[in-house]
PDB file of N, CA and C in Angstrom:
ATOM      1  N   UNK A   1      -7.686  -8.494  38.202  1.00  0.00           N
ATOM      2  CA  UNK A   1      -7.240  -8.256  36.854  1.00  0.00           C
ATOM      3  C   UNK A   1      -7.433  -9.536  36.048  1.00  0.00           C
ATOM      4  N   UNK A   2      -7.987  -9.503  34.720  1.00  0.00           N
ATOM      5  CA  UNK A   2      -7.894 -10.441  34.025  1.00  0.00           C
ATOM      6  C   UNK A   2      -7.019 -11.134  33.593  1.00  0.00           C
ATOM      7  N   UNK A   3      -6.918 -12.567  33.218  1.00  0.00           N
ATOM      8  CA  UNK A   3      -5.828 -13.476  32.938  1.00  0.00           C
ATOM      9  C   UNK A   3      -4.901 -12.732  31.841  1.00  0.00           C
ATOM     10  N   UNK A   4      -5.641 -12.069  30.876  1.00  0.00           N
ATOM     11  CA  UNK A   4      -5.361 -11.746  29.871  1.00  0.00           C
ATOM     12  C   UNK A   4      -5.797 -10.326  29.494  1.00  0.00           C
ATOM     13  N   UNK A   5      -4.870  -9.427  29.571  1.00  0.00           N
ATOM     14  CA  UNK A   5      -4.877  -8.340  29.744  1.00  0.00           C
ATOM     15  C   UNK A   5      -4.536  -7.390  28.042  1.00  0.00           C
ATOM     16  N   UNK A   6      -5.214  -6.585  27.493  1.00  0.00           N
ATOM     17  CA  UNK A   6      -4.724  -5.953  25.916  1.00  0.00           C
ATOM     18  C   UNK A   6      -4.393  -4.481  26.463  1.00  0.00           C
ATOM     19  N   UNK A   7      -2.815  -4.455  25.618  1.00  0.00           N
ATOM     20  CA  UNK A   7      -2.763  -2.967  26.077  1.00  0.00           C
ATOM     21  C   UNK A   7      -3.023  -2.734  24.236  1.00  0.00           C
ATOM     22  N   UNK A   8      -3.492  -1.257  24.671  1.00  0.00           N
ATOM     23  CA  UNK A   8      -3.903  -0.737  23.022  1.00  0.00           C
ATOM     24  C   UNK A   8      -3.343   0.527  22.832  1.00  0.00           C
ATOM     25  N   UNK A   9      -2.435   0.367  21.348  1.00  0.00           N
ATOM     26  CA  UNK A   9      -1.520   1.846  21.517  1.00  0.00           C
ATOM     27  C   UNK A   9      -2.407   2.826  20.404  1.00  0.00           C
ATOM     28  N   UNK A  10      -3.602   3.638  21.023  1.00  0.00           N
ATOM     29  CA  UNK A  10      -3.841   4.362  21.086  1.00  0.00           C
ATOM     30  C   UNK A  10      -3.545   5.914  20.400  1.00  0.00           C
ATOM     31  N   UNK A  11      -4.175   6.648  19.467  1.00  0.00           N
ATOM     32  CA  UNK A  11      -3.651   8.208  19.183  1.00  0.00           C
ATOM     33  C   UNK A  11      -3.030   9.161  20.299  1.00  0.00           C
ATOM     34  N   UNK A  12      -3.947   9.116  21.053  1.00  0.00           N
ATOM     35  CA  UNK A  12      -3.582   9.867  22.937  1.00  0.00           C
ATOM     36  C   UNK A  12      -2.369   9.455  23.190  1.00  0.00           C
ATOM     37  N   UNK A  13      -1.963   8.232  22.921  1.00  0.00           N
ATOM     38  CA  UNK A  13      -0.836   7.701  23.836  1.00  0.00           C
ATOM     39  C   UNK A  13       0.172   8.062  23.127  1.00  0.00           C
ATOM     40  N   UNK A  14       0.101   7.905  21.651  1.00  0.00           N
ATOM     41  CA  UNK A  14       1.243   7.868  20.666  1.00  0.00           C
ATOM     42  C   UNK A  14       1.435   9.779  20.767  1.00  0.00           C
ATOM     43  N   UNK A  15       0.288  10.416  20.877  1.00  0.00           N
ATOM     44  CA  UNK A  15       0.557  11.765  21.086  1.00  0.00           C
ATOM     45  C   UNK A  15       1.349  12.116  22.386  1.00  0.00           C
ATOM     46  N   UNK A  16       1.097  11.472  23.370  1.00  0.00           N
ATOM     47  CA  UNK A  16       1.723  11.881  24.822  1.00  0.00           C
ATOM     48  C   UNK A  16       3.082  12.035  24.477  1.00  0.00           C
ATOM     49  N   UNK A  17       3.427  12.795  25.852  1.00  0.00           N
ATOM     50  CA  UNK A  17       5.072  13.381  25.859  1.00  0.00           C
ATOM     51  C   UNK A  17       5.932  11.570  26.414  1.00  0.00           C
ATOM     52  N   UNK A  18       6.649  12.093  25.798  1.00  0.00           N
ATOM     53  CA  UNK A  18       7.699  10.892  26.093  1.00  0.00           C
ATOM     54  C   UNK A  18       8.005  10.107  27.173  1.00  0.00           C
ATOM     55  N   UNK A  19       7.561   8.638  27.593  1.00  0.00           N
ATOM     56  CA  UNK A  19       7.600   8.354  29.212  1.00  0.00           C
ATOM     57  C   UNK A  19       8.615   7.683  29.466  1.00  0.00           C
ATOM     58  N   UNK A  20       9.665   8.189  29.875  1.00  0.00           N
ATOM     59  CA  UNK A  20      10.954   6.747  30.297  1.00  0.00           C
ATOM     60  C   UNK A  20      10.828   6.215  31.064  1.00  0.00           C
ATOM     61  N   UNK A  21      11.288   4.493  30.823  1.00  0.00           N
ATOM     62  CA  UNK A  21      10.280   3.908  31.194  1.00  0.00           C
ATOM     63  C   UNK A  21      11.212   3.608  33.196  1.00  0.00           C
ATOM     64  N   UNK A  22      12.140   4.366  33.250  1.00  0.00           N
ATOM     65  CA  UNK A  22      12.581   4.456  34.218  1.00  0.00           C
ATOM     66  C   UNK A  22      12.275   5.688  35.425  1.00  0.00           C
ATOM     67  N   UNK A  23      12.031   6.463  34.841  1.00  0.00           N
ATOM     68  CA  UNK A  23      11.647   7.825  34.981  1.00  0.00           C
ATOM     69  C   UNK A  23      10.742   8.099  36.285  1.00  0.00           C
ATOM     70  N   UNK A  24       9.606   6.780  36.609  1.00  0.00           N
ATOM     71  CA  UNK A  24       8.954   6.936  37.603  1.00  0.00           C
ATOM     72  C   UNK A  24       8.317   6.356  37.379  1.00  0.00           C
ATOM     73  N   UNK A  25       7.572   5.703  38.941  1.00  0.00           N
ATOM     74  CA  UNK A  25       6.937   4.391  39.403  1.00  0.00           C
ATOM     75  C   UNK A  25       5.212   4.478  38.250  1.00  0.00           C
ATOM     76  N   UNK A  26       5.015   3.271  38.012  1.00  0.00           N
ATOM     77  CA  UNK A  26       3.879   3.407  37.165  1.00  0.00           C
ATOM     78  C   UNK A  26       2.694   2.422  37.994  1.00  0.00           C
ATOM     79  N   UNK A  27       1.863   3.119  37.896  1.00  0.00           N
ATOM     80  CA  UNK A  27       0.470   2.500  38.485  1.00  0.00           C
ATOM     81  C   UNK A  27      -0.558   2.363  37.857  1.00  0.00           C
ATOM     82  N   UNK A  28      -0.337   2.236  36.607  1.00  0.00           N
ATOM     83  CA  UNK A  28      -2.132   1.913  35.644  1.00  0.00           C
ATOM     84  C   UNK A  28      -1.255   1.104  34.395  1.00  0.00           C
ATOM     85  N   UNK A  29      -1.888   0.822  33.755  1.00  0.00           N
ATOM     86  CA  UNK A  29      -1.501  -0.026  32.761  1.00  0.00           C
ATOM     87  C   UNK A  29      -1.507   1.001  31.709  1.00  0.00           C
ATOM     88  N   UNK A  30      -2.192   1.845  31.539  1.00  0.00           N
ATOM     89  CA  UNK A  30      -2.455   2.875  30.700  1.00  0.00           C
ATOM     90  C   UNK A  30      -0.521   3.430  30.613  1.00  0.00           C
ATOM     91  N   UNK A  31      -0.389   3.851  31.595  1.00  0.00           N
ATOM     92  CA  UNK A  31       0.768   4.340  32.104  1.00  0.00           C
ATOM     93  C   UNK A  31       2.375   3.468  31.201  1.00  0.00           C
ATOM     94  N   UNK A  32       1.842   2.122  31.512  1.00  0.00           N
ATOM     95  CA  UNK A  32       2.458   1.330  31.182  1.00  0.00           C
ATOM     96  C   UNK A  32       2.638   1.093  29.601  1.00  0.00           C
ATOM     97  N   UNK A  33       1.338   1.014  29.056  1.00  0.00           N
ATOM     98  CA  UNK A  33       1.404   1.167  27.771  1.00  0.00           C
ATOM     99  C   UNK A  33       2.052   2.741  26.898  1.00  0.00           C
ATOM    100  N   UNK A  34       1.711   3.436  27.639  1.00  0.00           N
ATOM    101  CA  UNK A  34       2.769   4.680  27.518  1.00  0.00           C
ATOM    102  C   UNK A  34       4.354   4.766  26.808  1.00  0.00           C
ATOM    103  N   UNK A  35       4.177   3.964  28.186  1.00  0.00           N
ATOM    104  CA  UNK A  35       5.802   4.181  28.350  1.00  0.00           C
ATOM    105  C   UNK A  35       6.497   3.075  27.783  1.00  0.00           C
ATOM    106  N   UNK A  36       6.035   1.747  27.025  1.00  0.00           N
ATOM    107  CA  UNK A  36       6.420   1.028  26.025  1.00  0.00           C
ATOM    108  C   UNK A  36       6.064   1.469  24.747  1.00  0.00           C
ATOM    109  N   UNK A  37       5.535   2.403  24.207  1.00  0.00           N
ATOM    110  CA  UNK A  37       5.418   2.946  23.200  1.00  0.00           C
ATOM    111  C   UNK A  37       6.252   3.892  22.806  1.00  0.00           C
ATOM    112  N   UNK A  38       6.517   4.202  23.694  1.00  0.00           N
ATOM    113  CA  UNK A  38       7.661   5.855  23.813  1.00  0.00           C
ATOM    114  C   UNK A  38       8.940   5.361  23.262  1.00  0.00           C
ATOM    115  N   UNK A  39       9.415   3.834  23.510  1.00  0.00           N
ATOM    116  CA  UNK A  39      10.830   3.447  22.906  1.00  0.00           C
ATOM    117  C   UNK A  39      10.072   3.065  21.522  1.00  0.00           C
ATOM    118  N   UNK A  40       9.156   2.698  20.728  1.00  0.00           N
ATOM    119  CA  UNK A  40       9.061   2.264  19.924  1.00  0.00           C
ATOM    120  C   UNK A  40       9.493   3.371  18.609  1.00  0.00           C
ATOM    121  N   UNK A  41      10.568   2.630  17.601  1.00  0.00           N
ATOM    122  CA  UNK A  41      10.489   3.514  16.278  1.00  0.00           C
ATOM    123  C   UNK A  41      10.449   2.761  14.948  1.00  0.00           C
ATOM    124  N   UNK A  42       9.701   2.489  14.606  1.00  0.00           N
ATOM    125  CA  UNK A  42       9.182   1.973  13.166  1.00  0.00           C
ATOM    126  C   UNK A  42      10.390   1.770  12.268  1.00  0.00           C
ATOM    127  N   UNK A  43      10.765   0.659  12.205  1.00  0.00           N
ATOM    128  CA  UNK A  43      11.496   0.459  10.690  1.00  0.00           C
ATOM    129  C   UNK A  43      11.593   1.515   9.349  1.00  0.00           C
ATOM    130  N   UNK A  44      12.281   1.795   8.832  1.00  0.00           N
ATOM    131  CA  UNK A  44      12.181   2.520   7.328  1.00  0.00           C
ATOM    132  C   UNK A  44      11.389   1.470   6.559  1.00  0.00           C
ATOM    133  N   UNK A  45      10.522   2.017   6.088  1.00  0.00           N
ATOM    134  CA  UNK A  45       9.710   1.783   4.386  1.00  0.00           C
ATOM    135  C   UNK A  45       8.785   0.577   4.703  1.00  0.00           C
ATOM    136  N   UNK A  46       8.627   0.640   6.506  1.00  0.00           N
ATOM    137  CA  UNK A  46       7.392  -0.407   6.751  1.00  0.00           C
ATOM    138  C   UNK A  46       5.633   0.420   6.960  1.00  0.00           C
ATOM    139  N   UNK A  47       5.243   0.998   6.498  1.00  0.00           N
ATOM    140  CA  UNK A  47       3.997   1.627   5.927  1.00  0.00           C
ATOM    141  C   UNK A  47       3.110   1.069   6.759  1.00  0.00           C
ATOM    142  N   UNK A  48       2.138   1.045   6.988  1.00  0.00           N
ATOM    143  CA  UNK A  48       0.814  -0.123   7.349  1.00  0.00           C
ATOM    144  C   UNK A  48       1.193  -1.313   7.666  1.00  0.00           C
ATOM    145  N   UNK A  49       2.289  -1.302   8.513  1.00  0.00           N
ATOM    146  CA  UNK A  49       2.839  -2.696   9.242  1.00  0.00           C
ATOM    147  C   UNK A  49       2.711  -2.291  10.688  1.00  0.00           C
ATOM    148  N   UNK A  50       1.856  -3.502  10.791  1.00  0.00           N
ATOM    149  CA  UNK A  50       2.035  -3.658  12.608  1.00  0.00           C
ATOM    150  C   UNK A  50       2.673  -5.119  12.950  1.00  0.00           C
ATOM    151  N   UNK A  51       2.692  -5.601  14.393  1.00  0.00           N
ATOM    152  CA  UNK A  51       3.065  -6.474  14.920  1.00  0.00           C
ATOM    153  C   UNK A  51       2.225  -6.335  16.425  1.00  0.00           C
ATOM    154  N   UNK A  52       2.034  -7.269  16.655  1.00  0.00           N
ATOM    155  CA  UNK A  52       1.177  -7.756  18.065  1.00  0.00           C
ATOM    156  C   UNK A  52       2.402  -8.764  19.101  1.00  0.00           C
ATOM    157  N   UNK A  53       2.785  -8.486  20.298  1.00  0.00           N
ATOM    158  CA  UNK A  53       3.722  -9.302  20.973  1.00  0.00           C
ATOM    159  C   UNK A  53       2.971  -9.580  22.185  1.00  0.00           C
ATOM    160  N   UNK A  54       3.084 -11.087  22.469  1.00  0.00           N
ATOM    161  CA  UNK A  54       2.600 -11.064  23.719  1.00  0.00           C
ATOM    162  C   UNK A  54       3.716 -11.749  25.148  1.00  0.00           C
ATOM    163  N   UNK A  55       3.354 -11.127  26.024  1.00  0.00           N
ATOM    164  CA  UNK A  55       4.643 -11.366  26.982  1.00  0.00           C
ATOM    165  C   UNK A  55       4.024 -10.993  28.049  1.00  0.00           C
ATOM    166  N   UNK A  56       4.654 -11.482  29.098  1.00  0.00           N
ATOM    167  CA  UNK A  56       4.272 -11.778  30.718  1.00  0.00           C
ATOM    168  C   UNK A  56       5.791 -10.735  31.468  1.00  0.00           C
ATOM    169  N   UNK A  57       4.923 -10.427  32.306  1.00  0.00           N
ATOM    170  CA  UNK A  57       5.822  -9.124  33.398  1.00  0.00           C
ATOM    171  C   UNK A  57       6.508 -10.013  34.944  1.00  0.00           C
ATOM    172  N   UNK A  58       7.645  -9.819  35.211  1.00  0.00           N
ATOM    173  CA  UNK A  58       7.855  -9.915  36.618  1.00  0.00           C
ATOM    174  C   UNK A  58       7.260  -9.324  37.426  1.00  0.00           C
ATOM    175  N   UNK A  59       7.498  -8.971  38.693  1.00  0.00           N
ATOM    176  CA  UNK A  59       7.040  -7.832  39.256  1.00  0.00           C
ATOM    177  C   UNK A  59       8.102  -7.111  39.470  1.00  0.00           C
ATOM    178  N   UNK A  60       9.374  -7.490  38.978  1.00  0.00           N
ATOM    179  CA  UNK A  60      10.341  -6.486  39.389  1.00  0.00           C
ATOM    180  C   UNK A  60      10.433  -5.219  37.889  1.00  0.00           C
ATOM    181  N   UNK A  61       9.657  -5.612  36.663  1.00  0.00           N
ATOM    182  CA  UNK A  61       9.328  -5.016  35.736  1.00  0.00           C
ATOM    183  C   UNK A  61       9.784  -5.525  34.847  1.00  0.00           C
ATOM    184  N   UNK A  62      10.737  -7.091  34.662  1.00  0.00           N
ATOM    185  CA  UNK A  62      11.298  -7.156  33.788  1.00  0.00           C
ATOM    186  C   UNK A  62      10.420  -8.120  33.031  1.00  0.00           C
ATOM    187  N   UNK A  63      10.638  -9.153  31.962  1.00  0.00           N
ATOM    188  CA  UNK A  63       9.833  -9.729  31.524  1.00  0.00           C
ATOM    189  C   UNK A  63       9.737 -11.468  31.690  1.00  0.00           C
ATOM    190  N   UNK A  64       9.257 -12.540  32.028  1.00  0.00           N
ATOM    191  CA  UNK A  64       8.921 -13.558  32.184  1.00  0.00           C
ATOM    192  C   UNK A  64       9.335 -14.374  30.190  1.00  0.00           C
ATOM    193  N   UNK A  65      10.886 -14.687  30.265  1.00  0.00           N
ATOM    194  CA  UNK A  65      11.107 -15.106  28.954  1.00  0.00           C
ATOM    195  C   UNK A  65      10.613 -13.743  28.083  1.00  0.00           C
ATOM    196  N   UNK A  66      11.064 -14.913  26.149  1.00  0.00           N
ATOM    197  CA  UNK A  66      11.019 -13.738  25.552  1.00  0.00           C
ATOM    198  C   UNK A  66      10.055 -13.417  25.000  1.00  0.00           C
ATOM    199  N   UNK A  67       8.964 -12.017  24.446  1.00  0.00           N
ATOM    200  CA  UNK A  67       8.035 -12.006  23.673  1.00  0.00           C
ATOM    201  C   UNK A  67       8.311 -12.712  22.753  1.00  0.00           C
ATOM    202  N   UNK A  68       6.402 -12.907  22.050  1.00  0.00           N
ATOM    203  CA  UNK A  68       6.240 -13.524  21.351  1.00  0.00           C
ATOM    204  C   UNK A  68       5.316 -12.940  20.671  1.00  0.00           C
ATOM    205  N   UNK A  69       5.686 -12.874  19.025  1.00  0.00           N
ATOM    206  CA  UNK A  69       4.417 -12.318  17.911  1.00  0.00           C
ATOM    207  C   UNK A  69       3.501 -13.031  18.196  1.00  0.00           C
ATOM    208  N   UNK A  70       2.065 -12.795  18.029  1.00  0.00           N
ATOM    209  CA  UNK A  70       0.911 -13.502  18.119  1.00  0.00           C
ATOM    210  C   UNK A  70      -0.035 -13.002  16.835  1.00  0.00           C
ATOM    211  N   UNK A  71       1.107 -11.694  16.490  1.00  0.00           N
ATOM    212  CA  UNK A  71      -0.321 -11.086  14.627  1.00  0.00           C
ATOM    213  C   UNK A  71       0.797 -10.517  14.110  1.00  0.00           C
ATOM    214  N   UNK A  72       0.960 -10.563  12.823  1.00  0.00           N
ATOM    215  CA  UNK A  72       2.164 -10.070  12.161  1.00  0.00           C
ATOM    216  C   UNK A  72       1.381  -9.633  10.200  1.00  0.00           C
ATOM    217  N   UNK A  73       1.633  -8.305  10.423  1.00  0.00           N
ATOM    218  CA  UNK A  73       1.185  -7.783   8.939  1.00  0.00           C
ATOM    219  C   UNK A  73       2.547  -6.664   8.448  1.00  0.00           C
ATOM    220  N   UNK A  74       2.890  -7.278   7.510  1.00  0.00           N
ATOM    221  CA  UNK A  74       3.802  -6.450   7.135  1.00  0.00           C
ATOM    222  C   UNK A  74       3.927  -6.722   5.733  1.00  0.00           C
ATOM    223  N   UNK A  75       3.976  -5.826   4.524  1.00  0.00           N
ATOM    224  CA  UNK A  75       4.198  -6.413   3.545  1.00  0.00           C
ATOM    225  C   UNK A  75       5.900  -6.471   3.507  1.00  0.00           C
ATOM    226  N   UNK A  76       6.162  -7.193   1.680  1.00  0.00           N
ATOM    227  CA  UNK A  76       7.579  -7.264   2.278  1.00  0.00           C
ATOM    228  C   UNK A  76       7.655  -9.340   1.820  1.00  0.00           C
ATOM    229  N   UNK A  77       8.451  -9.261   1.910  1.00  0.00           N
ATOM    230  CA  UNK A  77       9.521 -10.610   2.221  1.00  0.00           C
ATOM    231  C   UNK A  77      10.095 -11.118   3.632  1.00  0.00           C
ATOM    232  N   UNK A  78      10.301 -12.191   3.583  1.00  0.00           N
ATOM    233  CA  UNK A  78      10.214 -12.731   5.438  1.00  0.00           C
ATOM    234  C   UNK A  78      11.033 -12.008   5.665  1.00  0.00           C
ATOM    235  N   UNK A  79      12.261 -11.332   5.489  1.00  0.00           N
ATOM    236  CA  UNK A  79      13.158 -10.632   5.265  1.00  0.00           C
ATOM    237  C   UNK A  79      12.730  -9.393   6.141  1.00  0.00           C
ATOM    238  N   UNK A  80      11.760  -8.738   5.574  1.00  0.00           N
ATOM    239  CA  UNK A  80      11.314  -7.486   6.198  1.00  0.00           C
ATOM    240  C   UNK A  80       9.959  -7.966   6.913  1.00  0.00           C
ATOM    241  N   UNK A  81       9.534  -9.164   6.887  1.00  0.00           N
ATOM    242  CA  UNK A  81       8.965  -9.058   8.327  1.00  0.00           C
ATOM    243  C   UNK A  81       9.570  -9.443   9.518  1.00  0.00           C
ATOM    244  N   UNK A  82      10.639 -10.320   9.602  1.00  0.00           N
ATOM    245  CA  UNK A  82      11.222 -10.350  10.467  1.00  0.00           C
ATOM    246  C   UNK A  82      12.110  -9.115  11.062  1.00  0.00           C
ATOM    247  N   UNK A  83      12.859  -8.268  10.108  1.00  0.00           N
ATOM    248  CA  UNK A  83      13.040  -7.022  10.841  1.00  0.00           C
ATOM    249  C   UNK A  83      12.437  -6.329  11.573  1.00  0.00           C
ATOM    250  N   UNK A  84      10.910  -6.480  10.786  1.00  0.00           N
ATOM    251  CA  UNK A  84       9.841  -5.619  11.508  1.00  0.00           C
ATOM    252  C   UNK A  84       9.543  -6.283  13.141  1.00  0.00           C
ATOM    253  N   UNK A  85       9.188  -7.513  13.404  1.00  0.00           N
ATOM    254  CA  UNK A  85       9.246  -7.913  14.700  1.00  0.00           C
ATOM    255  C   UNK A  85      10.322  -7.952  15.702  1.00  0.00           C
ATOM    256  N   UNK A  86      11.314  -7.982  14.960  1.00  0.00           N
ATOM    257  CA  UNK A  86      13.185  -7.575  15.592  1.00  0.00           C
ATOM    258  C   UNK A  86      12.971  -6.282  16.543  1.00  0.00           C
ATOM    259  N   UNK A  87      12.646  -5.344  15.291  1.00  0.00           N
ATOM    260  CA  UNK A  87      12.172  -3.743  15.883  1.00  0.00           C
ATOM    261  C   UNK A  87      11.354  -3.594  16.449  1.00  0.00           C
ATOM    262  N   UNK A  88      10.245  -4.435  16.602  1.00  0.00           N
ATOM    263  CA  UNK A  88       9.079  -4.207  17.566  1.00  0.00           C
ATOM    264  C   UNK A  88       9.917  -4.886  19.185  1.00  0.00           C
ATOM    265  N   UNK A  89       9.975  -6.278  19.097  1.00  0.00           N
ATOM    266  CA  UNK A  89      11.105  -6.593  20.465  1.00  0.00           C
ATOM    267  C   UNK A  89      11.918  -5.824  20.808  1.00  0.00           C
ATOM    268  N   UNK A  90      13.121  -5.717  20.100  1.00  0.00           N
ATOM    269  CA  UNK A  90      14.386  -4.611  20.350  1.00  0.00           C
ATOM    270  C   UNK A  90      13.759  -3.128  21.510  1.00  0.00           C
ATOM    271  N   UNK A  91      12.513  -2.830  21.042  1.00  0.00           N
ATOM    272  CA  UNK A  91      11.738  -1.713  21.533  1.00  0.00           C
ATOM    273  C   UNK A  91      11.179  -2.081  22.763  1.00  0.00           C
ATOM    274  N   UNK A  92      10.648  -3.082  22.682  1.00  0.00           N
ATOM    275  CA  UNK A  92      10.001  -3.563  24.630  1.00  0.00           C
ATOM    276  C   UNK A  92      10.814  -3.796  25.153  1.00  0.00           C
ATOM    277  N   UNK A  93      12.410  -4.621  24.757  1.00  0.00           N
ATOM    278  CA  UNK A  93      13.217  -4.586  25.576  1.00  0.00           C
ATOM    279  C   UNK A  93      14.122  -3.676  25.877  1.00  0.00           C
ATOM    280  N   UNK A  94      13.831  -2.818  25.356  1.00  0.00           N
ATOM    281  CA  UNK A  94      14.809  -1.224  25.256  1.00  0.00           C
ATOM    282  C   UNK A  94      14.358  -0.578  26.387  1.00  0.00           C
ATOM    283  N   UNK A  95      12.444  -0.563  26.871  1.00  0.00           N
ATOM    284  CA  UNK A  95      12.054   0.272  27.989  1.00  0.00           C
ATOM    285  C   UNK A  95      11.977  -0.734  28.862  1.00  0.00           C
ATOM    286  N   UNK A  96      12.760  -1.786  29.415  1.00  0.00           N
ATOM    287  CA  UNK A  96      13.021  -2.645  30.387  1.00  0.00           C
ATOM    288  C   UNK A  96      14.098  -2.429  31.208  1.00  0.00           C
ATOM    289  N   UNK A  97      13.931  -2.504  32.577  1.00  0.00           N
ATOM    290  CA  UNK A  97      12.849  -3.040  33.449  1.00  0.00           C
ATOM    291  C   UNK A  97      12.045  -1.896  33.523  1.00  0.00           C
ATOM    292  N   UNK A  98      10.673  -2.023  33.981  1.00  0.00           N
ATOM    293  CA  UNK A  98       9.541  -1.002  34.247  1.00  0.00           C
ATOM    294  C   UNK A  98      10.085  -0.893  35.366  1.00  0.00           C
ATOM    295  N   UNK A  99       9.052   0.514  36.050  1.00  0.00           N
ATOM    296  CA  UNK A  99       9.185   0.484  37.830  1.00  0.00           C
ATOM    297  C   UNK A  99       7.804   0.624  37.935  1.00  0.00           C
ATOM    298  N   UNK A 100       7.053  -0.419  38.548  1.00  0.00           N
ATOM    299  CA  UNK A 100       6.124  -0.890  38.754  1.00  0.00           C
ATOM    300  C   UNK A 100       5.470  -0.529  40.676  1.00  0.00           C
ATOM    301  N   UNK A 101       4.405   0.601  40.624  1.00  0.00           N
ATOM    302  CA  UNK A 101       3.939   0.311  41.849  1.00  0.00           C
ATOM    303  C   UNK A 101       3.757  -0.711  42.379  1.00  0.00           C
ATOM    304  N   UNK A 102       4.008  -0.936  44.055  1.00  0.00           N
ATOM    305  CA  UNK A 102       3.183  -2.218  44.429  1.00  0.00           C
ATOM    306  C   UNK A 102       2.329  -2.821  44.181  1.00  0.00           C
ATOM    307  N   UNK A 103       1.210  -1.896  44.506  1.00  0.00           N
ATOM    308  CA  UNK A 103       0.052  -2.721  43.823  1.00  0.00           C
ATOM    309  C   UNK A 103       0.113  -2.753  42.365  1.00  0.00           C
ATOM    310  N   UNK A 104       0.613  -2.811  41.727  1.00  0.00           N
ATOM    311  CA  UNK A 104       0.645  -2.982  39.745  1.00  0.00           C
ATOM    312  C   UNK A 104       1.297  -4.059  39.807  1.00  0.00           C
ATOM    313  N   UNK A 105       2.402  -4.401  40.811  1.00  0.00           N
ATOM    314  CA  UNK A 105       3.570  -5.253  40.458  1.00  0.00           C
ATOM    315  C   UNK A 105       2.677  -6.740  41.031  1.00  0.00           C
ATOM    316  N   UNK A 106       1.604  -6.521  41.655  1.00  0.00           N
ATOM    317  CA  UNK A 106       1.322  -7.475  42.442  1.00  0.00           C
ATOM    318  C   UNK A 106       0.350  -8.091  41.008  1.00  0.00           C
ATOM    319  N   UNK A 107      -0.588  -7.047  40.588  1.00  0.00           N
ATOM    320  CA  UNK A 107      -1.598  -7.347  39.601  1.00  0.00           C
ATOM    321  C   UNK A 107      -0.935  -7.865  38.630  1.00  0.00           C
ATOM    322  N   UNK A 108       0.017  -7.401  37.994  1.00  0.00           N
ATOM    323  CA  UNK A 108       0.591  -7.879  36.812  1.00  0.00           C
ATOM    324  C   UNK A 108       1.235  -9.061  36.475  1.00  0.00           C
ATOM    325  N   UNK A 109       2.133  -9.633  37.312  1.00  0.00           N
ATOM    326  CA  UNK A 109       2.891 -10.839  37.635  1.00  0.00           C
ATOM    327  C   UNK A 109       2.612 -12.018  37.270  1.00  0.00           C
ATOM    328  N   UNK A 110       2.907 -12.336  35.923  1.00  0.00           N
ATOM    329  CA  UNK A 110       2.485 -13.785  35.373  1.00  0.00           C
ATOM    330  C   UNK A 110       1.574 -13.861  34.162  1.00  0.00           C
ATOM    331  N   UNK A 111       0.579 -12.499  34.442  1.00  0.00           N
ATOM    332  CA  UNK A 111      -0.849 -12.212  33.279  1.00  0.00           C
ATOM    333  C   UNK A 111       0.167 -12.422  31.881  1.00  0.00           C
ATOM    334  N   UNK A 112      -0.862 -11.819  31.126  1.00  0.00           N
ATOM    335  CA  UNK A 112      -0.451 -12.476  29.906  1.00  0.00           C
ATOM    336  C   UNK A 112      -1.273 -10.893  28.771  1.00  0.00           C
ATOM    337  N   UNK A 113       0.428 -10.545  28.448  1.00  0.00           N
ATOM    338  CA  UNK A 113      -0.444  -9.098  28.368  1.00  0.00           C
ATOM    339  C   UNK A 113      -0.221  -9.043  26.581  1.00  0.00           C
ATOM    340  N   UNK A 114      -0.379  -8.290  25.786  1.00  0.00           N
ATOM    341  CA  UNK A 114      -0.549  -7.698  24.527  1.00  0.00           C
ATOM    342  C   UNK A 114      -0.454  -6.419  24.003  1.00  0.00           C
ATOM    343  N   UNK A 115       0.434  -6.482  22.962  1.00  0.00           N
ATOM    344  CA  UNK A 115       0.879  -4.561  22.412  1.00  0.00           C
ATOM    345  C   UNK A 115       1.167  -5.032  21.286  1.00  0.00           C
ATOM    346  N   UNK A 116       0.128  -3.515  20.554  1.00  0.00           N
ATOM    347  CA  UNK A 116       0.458  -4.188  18.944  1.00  0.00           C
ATOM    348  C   UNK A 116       1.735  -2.919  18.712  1.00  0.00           C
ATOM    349  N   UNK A 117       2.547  -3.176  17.531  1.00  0.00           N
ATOM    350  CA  UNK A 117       3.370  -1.922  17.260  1.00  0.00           C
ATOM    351  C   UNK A 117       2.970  -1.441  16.046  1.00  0.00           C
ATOM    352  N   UNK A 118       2.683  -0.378  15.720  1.00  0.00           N
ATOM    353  CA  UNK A 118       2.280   0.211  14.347  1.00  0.00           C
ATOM    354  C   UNK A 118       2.948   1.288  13.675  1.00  0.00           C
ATOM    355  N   UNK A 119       3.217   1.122  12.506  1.00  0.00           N
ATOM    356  CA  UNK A 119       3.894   2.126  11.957  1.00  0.00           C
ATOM    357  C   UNK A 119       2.691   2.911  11.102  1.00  0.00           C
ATOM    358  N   UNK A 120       3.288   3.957  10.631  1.00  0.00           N
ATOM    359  CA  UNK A 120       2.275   4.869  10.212  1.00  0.00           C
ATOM    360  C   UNK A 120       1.520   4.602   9.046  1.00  0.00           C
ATOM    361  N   UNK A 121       0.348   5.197   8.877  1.00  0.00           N
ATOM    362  CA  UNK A 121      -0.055   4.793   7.494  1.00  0.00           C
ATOM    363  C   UNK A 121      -0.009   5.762   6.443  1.00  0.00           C
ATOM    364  N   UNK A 122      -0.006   5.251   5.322  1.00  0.00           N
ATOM    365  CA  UNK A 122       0.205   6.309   4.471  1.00  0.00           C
ATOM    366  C   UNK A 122      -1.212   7.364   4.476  1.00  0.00           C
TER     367      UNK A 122
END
């Protein structure tokens, strides 16, 4: 697996049925990105705002310290972009801890992964 791994939240994914992120052992990253999307819910009256976080996995699923924005578009006042990244965190740490197959837990451990959060567009 690469040092640096992008998960990408996807139409498919944002369409999929709801994955908790407890619910059952995950073995693809795909999976994974799933099921951190599934807690995500967009701020009120943030339009065409995303946020990009990047953060490192245990293998027990939890996270290695705290995310960190790495792309931040939101219009607004620091005010409402900082809510907006509040709500994007609040959300990865909401589907924490993962349950991570062995082999996932082994691959993942330390990488250095990426999820943007997007709210809808008009």
């Amino acid at each position: 697996m690469k040092k640096a791994a992008r998960l990408s939240a996807i139409a498919g994914a944002l369409l999929a049925a709801p994955f908790a992120a407890d619910a059952a052992t995950l073995n693809t990253m795909d999976q994974v990105g799933t099921a951190l999307m599934a807690c995500w819910k967009p701020p009120a009256n943030s339009e065409n705002s995303s946020v990009t976080l990047s953060f490192s996995f245990k293998r027990d699923g939890t996270l290695i310290g705290p995310p960190k924005p790495t792309a931040i578009k939101v219009s607004g006042d620091d005010k409402a972009r900082q809510a907006y990244v509040d709500a994007a965190t609040t959300a990865l740490r909401d589907c924490l801890p993962l349950s991570f197959s062995p082999g996932l837990a082994k691959g993942v451990a330390g990488n250095v992964f990426t999820l943007q959060y997007n709210s809808p567009k008009q």
